[in-house]
C-alpha atoms as a PDB file:
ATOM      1  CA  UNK A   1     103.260  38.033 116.057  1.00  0.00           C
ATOM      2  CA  UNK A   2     101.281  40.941 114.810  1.00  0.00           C
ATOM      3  CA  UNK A   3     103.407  40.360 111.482  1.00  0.00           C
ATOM      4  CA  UNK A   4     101.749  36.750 111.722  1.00  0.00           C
ATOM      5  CA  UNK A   5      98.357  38.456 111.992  1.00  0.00           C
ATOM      6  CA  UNK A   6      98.602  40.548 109.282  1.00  0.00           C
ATOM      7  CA  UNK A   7      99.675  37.685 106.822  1.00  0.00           C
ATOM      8  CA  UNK A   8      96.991  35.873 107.806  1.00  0.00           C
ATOM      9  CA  UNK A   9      94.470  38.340 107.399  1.00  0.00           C
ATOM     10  CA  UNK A  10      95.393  39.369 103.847  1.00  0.00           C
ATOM     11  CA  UNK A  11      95.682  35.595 103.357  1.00  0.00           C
ATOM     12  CA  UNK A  12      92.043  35.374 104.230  1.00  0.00           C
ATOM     13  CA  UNK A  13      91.048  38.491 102.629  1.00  0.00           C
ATOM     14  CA  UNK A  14      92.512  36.746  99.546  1.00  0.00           C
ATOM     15  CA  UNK A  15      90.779  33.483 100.111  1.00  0.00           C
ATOM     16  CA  UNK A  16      87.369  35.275 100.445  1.00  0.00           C
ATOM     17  CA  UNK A  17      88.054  37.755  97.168  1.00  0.00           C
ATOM     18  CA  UNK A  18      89.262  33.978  95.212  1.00  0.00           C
ATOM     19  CA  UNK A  19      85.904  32.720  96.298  1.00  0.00           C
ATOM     20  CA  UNK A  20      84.032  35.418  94.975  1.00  0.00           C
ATOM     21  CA  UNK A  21      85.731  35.423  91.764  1.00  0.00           C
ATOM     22  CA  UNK A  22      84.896  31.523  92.043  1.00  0.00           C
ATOM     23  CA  UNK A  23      81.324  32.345  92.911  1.00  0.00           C
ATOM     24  CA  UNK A  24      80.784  34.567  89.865  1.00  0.00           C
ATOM     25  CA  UNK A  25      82.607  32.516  87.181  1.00  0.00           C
ATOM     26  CA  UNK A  26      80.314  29.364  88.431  1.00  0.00           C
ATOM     27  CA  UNK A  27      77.344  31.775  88.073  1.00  0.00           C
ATOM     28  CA  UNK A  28      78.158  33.006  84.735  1.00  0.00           C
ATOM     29  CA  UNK A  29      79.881  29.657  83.587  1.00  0.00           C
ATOM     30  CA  UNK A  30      75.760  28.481  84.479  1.00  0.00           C
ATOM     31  CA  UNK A  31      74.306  31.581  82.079  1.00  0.00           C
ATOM     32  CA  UNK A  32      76.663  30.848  79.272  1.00  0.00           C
ATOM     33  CA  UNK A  33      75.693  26.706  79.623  1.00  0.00           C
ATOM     34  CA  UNK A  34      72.134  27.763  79.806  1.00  0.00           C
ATOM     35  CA  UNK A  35      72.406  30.437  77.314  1.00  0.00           C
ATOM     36  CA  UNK A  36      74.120  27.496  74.902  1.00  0.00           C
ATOM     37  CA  UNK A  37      71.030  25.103  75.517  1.00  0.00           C
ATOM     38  CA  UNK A  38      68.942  28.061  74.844  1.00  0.00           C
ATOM     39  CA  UNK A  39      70.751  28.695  71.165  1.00  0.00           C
ATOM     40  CA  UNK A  40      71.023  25.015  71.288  1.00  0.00           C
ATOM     41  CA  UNK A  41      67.048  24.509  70.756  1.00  0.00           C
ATOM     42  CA  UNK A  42      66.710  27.395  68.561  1.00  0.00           C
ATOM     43  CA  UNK A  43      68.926  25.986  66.416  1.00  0.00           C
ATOM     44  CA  UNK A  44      66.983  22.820  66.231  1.00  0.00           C
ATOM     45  CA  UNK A  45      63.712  24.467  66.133  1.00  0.00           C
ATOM     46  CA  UNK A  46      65.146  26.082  63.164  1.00  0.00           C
ATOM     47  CA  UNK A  47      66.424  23.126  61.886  1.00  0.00           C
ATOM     48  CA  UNK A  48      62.885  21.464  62.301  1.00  0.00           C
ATOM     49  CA  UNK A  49      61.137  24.272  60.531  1.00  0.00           C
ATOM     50  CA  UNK A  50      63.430  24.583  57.971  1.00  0.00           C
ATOM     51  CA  UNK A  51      62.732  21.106  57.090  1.00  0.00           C
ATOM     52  CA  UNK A  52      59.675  21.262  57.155  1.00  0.00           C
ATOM     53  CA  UNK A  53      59.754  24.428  55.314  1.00  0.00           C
ATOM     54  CA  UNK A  54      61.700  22.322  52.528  1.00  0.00           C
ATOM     55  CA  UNK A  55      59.203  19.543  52.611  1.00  0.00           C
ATOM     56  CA  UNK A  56      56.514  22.063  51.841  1.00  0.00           C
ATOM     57  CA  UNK A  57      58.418  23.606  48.600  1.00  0.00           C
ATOM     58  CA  UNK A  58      58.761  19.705  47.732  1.00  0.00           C
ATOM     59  CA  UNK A  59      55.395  19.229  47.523  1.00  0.00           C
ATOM     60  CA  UNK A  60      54.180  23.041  46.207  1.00  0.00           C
ATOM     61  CA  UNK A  61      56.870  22.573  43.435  1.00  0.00           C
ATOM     62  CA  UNK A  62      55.446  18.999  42.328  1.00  0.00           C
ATOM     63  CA  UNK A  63      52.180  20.308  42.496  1.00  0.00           C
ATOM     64  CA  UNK A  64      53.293  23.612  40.379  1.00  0.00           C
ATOM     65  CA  UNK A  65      54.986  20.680  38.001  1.00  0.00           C
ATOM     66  CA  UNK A  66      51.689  18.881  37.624  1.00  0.00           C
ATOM     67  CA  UNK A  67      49.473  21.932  37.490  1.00  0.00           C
ATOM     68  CA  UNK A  68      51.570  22.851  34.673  1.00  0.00           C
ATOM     69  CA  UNK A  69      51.351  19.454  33.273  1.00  0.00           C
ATOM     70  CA  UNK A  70      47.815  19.872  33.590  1.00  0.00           C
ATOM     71  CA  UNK A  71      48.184  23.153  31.353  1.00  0.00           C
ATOM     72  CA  UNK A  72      49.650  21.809  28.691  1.00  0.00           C
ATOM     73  CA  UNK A  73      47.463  18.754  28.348  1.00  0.00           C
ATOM     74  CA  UNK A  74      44.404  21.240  28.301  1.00  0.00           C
ATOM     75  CA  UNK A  75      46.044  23.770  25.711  1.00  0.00           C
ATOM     76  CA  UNK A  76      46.614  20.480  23.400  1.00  0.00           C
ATOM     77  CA  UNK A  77      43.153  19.846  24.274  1.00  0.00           C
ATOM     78  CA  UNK A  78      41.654  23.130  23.454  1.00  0.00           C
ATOM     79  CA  UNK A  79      43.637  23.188  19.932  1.00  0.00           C
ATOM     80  CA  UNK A  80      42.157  19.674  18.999  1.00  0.00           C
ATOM     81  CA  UNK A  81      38.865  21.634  19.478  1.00  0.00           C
ATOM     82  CA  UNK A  82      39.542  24.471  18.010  1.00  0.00           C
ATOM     83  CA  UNK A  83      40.485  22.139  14.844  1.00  0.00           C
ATOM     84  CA  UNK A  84      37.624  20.248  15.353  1.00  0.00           C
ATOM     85  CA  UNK A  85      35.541  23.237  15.416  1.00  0.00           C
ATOM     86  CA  UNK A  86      37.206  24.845  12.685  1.00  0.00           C
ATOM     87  CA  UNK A  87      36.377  21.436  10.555  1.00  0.00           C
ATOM     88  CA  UNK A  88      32.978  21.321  11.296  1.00  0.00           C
ATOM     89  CA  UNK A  89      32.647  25.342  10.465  1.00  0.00           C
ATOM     90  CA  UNK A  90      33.467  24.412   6.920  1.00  0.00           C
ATOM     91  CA  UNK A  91      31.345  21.358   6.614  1.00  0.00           C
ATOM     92  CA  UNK A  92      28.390  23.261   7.882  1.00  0.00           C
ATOM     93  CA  UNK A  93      29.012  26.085   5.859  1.00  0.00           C
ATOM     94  CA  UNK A  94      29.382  24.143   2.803  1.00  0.00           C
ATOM     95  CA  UNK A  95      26.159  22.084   3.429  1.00  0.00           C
ATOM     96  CA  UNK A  96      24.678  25.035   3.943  1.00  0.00           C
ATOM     97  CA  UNK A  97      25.741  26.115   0.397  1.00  0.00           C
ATOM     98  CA  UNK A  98      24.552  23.039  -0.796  1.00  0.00           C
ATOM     99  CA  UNK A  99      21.747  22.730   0.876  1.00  0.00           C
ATOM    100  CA  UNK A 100      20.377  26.598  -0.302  1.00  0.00           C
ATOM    101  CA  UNK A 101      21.505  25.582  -4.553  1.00  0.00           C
ATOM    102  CA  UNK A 102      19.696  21.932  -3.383  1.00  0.00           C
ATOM    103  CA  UNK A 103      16.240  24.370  -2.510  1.00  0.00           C
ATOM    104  CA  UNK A 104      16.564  26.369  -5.589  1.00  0.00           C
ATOM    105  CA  UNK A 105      16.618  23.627  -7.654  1.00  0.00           C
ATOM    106  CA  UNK A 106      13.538  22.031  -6.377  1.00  0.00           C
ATOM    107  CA  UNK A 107      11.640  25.297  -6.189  1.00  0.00           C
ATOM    108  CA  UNK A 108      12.435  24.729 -10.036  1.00  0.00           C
ATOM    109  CA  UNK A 109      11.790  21.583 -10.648  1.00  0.00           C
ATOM    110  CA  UNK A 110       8.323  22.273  -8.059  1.00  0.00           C
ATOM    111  CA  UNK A 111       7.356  25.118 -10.806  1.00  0.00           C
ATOM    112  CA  UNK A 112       8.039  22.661 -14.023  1.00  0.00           C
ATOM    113  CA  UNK A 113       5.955  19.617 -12.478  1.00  0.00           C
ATOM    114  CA  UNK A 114       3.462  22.064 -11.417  1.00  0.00           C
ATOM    115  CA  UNK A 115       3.243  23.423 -15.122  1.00  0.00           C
ATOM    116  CA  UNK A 116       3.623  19.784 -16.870  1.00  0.00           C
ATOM    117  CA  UNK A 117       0.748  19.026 -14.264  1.00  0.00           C
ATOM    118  CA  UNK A 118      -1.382  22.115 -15.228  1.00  0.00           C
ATOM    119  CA  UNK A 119      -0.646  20.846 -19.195  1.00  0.00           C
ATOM    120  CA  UNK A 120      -1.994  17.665 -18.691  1.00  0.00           C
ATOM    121  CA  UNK A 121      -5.146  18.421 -16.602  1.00  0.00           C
ATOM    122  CA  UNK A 122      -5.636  21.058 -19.552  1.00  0.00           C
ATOM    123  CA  UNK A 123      -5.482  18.333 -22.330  1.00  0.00           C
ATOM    124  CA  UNK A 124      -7.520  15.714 -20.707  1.00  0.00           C
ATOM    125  CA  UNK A 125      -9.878  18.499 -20.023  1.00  0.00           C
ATOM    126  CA  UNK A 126      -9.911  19.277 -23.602  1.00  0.00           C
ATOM    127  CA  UNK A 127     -10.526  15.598 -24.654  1.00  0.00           C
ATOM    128  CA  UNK A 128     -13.425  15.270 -22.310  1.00  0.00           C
ATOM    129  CA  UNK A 129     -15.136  18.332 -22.933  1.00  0.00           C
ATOM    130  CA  UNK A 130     -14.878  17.046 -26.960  1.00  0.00           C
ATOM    131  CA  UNK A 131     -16.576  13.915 -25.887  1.00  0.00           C
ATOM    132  CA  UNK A 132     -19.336  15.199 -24.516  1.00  0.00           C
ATOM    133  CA  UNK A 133     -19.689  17.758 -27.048  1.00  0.00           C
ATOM    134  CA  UNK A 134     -20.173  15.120 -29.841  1.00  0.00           C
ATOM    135  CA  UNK A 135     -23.609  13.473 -30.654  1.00  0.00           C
ATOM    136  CA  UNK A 136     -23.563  10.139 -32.267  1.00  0.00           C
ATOM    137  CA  UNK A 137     -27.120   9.333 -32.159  1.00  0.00           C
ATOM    138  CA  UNK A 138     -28.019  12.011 -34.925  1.00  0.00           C
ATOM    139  CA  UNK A 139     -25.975  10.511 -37.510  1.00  0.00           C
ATOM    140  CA  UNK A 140     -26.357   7.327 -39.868  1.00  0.00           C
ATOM    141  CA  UNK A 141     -24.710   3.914 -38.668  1.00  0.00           C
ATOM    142  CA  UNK A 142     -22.745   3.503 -41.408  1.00  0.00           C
ATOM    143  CA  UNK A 143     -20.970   7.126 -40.507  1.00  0.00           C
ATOM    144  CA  UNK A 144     -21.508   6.885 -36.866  1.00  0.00           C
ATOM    145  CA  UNK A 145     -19.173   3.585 -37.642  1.00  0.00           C
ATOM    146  CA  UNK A 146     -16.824   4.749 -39.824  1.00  0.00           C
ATOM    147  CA  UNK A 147     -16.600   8.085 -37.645  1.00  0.00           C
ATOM    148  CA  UNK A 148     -16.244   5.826 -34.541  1.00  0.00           C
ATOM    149  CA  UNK A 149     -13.820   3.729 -35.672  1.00  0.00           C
ATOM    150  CA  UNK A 150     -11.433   7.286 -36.764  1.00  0.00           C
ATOM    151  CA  UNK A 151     -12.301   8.946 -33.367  1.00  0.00           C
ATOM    152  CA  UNK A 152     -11.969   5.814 -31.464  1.00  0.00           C
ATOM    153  CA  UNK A 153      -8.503   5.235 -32.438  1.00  0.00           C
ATOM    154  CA  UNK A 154      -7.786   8.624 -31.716  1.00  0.00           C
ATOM    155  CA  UNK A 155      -9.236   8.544 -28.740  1.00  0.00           C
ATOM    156  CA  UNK A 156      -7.562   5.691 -27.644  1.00  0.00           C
ATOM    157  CA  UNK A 157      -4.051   7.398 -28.935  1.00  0.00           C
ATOM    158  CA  UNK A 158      -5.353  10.163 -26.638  1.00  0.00           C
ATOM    159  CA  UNK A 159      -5.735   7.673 -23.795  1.00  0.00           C
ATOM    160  CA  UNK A 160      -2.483   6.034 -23.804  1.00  0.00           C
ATOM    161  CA  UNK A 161      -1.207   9.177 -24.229  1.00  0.00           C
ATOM    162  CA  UNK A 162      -2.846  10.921 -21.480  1.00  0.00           C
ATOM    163  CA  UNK A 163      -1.642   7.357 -19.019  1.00  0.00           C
ATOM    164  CA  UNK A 164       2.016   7.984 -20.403  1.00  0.00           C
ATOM    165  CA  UNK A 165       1.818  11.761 -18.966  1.00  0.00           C
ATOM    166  CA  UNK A 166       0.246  10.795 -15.958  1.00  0.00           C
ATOM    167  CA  UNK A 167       2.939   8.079 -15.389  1.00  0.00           C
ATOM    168  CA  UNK A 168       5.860  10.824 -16.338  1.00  0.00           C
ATOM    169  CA  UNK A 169       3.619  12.836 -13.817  1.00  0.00           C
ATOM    170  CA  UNK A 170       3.283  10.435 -10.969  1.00  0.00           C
ATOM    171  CA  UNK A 171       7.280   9.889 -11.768  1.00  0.00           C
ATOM    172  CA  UNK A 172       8.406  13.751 -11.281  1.00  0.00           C
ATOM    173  CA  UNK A 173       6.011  13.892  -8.084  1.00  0.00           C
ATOM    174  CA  UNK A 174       7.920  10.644  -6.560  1.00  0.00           C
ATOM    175  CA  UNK A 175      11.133  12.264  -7.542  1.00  0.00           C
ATOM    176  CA  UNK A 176      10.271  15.674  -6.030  1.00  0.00           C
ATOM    177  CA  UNK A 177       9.066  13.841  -2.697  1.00  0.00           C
ATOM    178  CA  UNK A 178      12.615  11.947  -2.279  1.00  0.00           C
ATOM    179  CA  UNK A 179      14.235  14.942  -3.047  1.00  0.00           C
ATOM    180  CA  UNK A 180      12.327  16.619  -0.343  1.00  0.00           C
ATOM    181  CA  UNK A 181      13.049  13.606   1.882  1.00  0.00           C
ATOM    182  CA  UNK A 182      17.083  14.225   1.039  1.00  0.00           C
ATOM    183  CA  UNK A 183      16.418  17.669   1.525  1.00  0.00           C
ATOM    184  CA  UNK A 184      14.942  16.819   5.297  1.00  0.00           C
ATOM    185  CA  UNK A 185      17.424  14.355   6.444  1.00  0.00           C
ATOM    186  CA  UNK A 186      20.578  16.979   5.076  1.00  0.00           C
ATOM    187  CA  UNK A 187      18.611  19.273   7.371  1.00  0.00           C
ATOM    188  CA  UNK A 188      18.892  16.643   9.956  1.00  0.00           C
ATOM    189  CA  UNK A 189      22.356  16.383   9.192  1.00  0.00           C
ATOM    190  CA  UNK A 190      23.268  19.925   9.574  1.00  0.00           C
ATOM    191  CA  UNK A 191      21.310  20.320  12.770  1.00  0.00           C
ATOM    192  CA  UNK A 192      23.217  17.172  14.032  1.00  0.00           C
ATOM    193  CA  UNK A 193      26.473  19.354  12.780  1.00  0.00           C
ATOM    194  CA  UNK A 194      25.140  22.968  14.720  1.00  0.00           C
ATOM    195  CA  UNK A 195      24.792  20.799  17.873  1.00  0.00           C
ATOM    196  CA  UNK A 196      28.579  18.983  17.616  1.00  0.00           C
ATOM    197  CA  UNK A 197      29.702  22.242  16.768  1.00  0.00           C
ATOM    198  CA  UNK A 198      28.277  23.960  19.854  1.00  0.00           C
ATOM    199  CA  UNK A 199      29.060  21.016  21.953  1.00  0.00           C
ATOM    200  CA  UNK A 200      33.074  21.346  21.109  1.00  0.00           C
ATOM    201  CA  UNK A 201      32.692  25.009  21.458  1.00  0.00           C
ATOM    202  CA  UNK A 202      31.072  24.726  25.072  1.00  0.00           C
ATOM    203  CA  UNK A 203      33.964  22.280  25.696  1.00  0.00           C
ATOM    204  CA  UNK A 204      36.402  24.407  24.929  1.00  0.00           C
ATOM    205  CA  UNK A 205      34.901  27.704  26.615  1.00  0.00           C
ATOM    206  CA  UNK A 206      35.031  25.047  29.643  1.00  0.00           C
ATOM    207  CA  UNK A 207      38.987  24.001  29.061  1.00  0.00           C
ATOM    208  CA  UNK A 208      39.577  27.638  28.674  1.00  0.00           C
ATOM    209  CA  UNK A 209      38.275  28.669  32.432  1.00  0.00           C
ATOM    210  CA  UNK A 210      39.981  25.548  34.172  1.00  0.00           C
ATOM    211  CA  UNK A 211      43.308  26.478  31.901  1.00  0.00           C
ATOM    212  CA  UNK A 212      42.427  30.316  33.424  1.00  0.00           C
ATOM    213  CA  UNK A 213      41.826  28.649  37.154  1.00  0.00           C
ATOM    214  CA  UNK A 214      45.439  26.764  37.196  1.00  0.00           C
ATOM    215  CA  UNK A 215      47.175  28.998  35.901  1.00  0.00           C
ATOM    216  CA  UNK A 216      45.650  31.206  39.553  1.00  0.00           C
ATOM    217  CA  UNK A 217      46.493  28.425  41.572  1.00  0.00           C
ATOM    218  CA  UNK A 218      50.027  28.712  40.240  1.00  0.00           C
ATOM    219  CA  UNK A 219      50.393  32.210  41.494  1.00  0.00           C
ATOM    220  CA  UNK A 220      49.000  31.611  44.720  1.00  0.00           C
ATOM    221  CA  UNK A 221      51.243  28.890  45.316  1.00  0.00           C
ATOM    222  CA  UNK A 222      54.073  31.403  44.054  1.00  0.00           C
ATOM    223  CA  UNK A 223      52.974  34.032  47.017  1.00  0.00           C
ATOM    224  CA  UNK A 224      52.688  31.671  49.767  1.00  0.00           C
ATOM    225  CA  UNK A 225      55.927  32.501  52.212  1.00  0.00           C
ATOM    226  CA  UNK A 226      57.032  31.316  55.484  1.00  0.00           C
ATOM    227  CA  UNK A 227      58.389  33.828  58.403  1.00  0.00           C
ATOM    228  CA  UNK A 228      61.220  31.409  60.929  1.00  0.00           C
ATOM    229  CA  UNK A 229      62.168  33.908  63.412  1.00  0.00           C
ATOM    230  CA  UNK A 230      64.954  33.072  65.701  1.00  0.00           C
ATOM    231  CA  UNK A 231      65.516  33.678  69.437  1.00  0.00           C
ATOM    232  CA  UNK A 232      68.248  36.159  68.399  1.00  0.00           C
ATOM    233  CA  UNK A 233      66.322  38.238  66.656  1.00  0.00           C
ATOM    234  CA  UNK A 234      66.850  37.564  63.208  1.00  0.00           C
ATOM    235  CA  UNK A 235      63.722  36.643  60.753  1.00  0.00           C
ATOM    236  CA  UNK A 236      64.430  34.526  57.676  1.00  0.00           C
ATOM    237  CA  UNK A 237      61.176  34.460  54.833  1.00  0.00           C
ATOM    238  CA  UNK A 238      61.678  31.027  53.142  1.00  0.00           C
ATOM    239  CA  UNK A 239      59.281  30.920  49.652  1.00  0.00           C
ATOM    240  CA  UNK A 240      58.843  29.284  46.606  1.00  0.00           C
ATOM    241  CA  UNK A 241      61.323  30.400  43.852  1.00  0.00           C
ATOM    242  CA  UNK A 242      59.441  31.592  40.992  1.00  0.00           C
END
């Protein structure tokens, strides 16, 4: 009987140490299930952040692609300008040329008229001053006649000759004021020229800073980085490959 007893007290001793072992493997069966659900949402919090992560270095790498494309376009631009610039350096400077042999040679032809004008203000000077030096009224008809008929045909060879140089006269002035006028509106020209000129340079000063300005926004986008730390421990940087 006491046999009996015993048995059944180590039988129940056994029973009780089963269900503790029971006890603790449902307790730590429930921290491994709740550990796994734990990992479980990391893993798609991870998942969700590394797609998103991947959608952002879609989107920074077709921007880098257009900013680039951007570049380019604006460096072809700039050289177009430069060439233009370059083209309208030379014209200026060679209507500059021009226009400096196109003022010494009116400052000459100026000084000829000038002269040619002088001469003939000098003759018909001359020819009046003779005039009124002469005195026909102390002289016999018959000479006053025959001395008015010589001196009035040289007079009158005098006069047509005097008209011809003031006609060659009037000419040269009316040549030397359109030459002037060509001489104003190649001025025009050239100023026209300065401003083009400074325009395309201002243009390209202007390409040149928003060439400078991508080409920043290229390596910020390069630096920009993304920290996805995971319940574990363990910190992954996701960037932009250069």
């Amino acid at each position: 009987m006491e046999e009996l007893f015993q048995y059944m007290k180590t039988l129940r001793s056994q029973i009780n140490d089963v269900a503790d072992q029971a006890a603790k493997l449902s307790v730590e069966e429930h921290m491994l299930f709740t550990t796994v659900e734990t990992l479980q949402k990391d893993l798609d919090l991870v998942k969700n952040e590394t797609r998103q992560v991947k959608e952002e270095t879609d989107q920074m790498t077709k921007a880098k692609g257009k900013i680039y494309s951007q570049i380019l376009q604006n460096q072809r631009k700039i050289a177009s300008l430069e060439s233009d610039s370059s083209t309208l350096s030379q014209t200026l400077k060679l209507m500059q040329q021009e226009k400096l042999c196109l003022s010494a040679k009116l400052v000459d032809q100026s000084t000829y008229y000038e002269k040619v004008g002088q001469d003939i203000s000098a003759q018909l000077t001359e020819h009046q001053e003779w005039i009124n030096a002469q005195d026909f009224g102390s002289r016999p008809r018959e000479v006053n006649e025959k001395a008015g008929g010589t001196k009035g045909q040289s007079l009158t060879k005098d006069f047509q000759a005097a008209q011809a140089n003031f006609g060659k006269m009037e000419k040269l002035k009316s040549d030397l004021a359109l030459k002037n006028t060509k001489s104003e509106l190649r001025d025009m020209d050239e100023k026209s020229l300065e401003e083009d000129l400074q325009a395309l340079l201002s243009d390209k000063s202007g390409e040149a800073e928003y060439v400078q300005s991508l080409q920043l926004q290229i390596t910020r986008v390069k630096e920009i980085s993304h920290i996805v730390r995971c319940s574990c421990g363990e910190e992954y940087n996701v960037k932009l490959d250069k």
